[in-house]
C-alpha atoms as a PDB file:
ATOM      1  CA  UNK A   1      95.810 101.140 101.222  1.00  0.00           C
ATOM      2  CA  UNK A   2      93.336  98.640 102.815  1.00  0.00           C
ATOM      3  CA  UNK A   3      90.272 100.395 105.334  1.00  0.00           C
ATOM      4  CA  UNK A   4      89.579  96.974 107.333  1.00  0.00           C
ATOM      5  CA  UNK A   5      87.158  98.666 109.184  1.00  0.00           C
ATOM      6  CA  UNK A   6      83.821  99.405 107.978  1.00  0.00           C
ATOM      7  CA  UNK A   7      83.532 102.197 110.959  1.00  0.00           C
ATOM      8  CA  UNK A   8      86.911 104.990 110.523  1.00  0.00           C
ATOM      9  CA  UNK A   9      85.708 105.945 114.330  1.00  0.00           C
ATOM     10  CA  UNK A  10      83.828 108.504 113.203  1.00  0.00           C
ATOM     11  CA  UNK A  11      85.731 109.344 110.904  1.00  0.00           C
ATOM     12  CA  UNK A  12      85.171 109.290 107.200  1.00  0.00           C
ATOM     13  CA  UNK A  13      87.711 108.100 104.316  1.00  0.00           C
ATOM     14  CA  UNK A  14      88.760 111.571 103.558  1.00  0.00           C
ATOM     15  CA  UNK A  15      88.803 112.637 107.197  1.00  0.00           C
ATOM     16  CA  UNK A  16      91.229 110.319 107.186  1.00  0.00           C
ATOM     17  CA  UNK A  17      93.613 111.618 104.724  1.00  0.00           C
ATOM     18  CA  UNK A  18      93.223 114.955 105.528  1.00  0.00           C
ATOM     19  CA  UNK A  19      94.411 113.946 108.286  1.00  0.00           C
ATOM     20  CA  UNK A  20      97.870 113.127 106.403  1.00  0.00           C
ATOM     21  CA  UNK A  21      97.366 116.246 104.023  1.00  0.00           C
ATOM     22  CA  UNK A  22      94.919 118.891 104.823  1.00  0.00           C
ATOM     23  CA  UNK A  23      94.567 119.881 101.137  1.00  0.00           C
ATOM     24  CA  UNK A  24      92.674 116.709  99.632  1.00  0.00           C
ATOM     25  CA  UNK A  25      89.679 116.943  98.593  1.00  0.00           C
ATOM     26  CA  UNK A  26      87.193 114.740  97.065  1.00  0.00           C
ATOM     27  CA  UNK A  27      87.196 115.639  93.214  1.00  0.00           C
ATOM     28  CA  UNK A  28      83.760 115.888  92.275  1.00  0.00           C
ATOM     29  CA  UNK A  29      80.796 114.831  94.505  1.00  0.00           C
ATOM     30  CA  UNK A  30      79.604 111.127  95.045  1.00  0.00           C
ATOM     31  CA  UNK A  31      82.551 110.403  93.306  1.00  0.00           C
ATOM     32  CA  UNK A  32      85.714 107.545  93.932  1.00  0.00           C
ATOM     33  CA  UNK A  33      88.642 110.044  93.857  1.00  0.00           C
ATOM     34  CA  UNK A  34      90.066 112.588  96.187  1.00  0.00           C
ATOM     35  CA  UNK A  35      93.208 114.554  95.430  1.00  0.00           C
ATOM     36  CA  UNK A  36      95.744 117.034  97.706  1.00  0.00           C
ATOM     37  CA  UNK A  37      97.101 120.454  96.200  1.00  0.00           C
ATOM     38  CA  UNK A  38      99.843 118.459  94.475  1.00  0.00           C
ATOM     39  CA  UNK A  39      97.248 116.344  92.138  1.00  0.00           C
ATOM     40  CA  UNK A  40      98.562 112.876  94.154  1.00  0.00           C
ATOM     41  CA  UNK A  41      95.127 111.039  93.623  1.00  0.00           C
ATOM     42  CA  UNK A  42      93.543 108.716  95.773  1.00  0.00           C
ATOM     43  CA  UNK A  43      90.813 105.832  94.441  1.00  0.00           C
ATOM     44  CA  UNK A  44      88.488 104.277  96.406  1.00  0.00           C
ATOM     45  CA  UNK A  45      88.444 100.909  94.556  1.00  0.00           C
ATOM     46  CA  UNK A  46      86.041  97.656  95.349  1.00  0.00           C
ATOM     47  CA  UNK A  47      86.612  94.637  93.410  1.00  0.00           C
ATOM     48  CA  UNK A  48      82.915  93.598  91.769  1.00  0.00           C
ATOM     49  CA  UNK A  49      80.460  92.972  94.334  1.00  0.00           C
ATOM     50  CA  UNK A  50      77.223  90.817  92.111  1.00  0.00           C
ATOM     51  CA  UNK A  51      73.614  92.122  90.541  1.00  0.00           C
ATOM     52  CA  UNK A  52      72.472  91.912  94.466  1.00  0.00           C
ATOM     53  CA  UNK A  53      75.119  94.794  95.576  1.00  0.00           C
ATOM     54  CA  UNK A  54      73.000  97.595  94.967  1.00  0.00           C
ATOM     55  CA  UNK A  55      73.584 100.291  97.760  1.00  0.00           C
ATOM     56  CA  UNK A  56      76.237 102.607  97.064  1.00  0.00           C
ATOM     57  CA  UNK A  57      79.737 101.692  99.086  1.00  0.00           C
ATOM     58  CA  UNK A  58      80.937 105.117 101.646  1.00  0.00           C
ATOM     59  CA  UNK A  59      81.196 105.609 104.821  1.00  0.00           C
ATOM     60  CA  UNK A  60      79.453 109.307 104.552  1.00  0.00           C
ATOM     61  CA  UNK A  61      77.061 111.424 102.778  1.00  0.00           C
ATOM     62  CA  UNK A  62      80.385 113.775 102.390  1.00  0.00           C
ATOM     63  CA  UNK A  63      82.800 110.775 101.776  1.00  0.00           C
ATOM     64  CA  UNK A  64      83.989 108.757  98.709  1.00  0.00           C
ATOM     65  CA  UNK A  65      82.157 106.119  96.810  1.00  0.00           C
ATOM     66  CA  UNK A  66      83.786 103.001  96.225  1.00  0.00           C
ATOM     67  CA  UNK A  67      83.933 102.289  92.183  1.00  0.00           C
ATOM     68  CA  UNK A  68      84.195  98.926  91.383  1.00  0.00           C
ATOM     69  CA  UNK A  69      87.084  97.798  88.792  1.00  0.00           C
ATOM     70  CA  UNK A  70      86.848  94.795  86.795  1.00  0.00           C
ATOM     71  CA  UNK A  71      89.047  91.406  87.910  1.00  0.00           C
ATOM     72  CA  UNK A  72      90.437  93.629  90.953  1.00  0.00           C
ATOM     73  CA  UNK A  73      90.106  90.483  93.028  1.00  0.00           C
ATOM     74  CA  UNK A  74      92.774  88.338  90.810  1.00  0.00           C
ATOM     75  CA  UNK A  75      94.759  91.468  91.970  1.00  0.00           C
ATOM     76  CA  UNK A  76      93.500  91.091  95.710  1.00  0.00           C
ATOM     77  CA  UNK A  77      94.313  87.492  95.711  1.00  0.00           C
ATOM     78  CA  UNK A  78      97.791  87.741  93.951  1.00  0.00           C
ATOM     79  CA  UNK A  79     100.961  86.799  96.301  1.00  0.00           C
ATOM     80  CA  UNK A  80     101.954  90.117  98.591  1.00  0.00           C
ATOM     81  CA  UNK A  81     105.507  91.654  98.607  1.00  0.00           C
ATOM     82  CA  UNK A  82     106.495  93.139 102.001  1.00  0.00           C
ATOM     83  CA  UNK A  83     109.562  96.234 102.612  1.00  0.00           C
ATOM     84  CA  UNK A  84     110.093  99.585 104.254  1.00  0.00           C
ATOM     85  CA  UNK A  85     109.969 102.368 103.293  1.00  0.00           C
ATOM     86  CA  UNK A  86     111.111 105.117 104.470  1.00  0.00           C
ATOM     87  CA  UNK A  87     108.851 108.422 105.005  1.00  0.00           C
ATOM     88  CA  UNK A  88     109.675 111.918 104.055  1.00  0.00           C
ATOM     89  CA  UNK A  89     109.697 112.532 108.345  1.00  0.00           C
ATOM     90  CA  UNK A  90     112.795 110.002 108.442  1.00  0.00           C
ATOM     91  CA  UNK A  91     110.708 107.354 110.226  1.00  0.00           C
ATOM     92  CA  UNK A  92     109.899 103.651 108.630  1.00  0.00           C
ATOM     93  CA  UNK A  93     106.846 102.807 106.925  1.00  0.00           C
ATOM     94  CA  UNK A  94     106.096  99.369 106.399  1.00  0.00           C
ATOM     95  CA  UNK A  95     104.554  98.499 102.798  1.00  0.00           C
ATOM     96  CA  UNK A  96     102.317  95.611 102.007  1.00  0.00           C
ATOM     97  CA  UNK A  97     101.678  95.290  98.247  1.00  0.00           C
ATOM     98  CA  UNK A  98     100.604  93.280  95.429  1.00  0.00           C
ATOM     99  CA  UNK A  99     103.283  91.743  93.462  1.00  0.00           C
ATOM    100  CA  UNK A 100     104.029  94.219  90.866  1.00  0.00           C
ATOM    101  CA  UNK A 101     103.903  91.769  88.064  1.00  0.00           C
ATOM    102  CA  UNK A 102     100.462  90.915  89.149  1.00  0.00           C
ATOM    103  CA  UNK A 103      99.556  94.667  89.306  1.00  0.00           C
ATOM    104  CA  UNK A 104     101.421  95.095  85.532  1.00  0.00           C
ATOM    105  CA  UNK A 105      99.354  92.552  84.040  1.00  0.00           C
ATOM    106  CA  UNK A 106      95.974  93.888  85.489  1.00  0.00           C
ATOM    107  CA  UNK A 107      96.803  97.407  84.142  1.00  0.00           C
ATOM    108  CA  UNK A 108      97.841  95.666  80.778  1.00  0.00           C
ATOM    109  CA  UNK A 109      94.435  93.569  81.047  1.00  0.00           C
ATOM    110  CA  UNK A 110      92.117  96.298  82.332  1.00  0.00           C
ATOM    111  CA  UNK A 111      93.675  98.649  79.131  1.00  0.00           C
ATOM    112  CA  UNK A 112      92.069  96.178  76.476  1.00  0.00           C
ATOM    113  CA  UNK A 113      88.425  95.654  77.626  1.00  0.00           C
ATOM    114  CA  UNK A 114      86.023  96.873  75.285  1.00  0.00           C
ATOM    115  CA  UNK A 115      84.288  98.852  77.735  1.00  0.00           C
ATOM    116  CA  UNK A 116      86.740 100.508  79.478  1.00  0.00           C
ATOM    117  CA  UNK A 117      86.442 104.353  79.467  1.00  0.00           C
ATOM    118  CA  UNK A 118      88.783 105.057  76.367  1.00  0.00           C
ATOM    119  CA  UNK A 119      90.755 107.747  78.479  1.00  0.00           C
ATOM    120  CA  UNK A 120      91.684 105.635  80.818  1.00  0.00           C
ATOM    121  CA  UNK A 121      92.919 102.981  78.422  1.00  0.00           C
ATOM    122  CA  UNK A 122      95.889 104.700  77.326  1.00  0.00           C
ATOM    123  CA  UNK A 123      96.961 105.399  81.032  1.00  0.00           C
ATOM    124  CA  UNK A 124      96.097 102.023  81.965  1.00  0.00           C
ATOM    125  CA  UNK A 125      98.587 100.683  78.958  1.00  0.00           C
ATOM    126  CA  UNK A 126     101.627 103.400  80.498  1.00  0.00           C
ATOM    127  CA  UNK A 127     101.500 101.979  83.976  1.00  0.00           C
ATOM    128  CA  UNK A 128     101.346  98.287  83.194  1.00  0.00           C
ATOM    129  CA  UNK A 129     104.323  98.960  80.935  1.00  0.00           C
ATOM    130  CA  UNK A 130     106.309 101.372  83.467  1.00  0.00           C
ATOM    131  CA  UNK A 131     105.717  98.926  86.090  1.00  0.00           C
ATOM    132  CA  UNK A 132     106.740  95.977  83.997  1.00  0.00           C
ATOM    133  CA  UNK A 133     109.710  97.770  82.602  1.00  0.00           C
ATOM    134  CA  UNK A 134     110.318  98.183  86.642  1.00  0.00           C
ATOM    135  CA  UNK A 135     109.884  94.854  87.103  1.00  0.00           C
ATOM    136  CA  UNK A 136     112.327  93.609  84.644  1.00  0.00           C
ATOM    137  CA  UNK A 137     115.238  96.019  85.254  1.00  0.00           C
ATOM    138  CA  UNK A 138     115.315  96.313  89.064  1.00  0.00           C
ATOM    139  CA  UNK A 139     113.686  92.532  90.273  1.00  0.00           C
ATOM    140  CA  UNK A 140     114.995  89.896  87.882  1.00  0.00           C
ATOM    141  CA  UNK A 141     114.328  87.635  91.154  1.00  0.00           C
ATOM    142  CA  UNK A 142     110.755  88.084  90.039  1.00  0.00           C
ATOM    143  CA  UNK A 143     110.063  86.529  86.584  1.00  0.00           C
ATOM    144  CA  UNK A 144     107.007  86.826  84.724  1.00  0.00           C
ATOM    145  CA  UNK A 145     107.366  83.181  83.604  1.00  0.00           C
ATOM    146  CA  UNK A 146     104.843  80.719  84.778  1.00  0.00           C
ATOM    147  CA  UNK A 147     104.034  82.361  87.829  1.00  0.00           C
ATOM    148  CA  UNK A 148     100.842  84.296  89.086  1.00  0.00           C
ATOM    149  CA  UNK A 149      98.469  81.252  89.253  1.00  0.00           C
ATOM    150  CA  UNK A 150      96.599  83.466  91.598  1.00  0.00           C
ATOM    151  CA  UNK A 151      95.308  85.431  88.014  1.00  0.00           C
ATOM    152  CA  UNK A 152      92.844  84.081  85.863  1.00  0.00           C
ATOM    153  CA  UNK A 153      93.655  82.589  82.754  1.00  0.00           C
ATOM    154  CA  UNK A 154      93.032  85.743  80.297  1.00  0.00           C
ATOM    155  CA  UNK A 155      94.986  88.201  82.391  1.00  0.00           C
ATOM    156  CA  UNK A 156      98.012  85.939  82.279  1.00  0.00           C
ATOM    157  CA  UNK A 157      97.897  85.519  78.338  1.00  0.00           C
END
């Protein structure tokens, strides 16, 4: 989900999904995540913002705080796949996403750096491989092949 508003009229980030599920809460304070009754999590991610960036990234004392995650902007700039979905109400939601592939090869990325909590790195390595497995079963119209130039070099590799 992209918040392309730095103001949620008055509302804050998990106003807004409590709004959609009146169980979620944030998980721990000042922290990035907020999940429902069901455990479906919710990050607030950034991609790197510079040395300058030093003011934490909410929209409330009560709110989220935006974590940043390394290279999320070769994700952010990667080509955008578009469909509808449809909701569990029976009415269409329409999805804008990253390319998959591009998202697989983040995960795979993100899973090797050196100083990457080491129990995330497992998880990390599951969905890149789920997702690429996905990729390659159900999309074959969507090779991994030469494609992606959007990603820097290492990520590609």
């Amino acid at each position: 989900m992209t918040v392309v508003s730095e103001k949620l009229d008055g509302e804050e980030l998990l106003g807004l999904l409590k709004k959609a599920d009146k169980t979620f809460e944030c998980v721990r304070e000042n922290g990035y995540r907020a999940a429902n009754a069901g455990q479906f999590m919710i990050d607030l991610v950034i991609a790197p913002r510079g040395m300058q960036a030093s003011e934490e990234n909410t929209f409330s004392k009560a709110d989220l705080v935006a974590t940043e995650v390394p290279g999320l902007q070769w994700l952010l700039n990667s080509p955008k796949l578009e469909a509808v979905a449809i909701g569990e109400d029976g009415w269409p939601v329409p999805m804008r996403v990253p390319d998959p592939r591009a998202f697989a090869l983040h995960k795979a990325w993100i899973s090797g750096l050196p100083d990457r909590e080491p129990l995330k790195k497992p998880r990390d390595l599951e969905q890149a491989r789920a997702v690429a497995k996905l990729v390659v079963d159900e999309m074959p119209h969507l090779p991994f092949e030469n494609t992606l130039t959007s990603l820097h070099g290492d990520v590609r590799r």
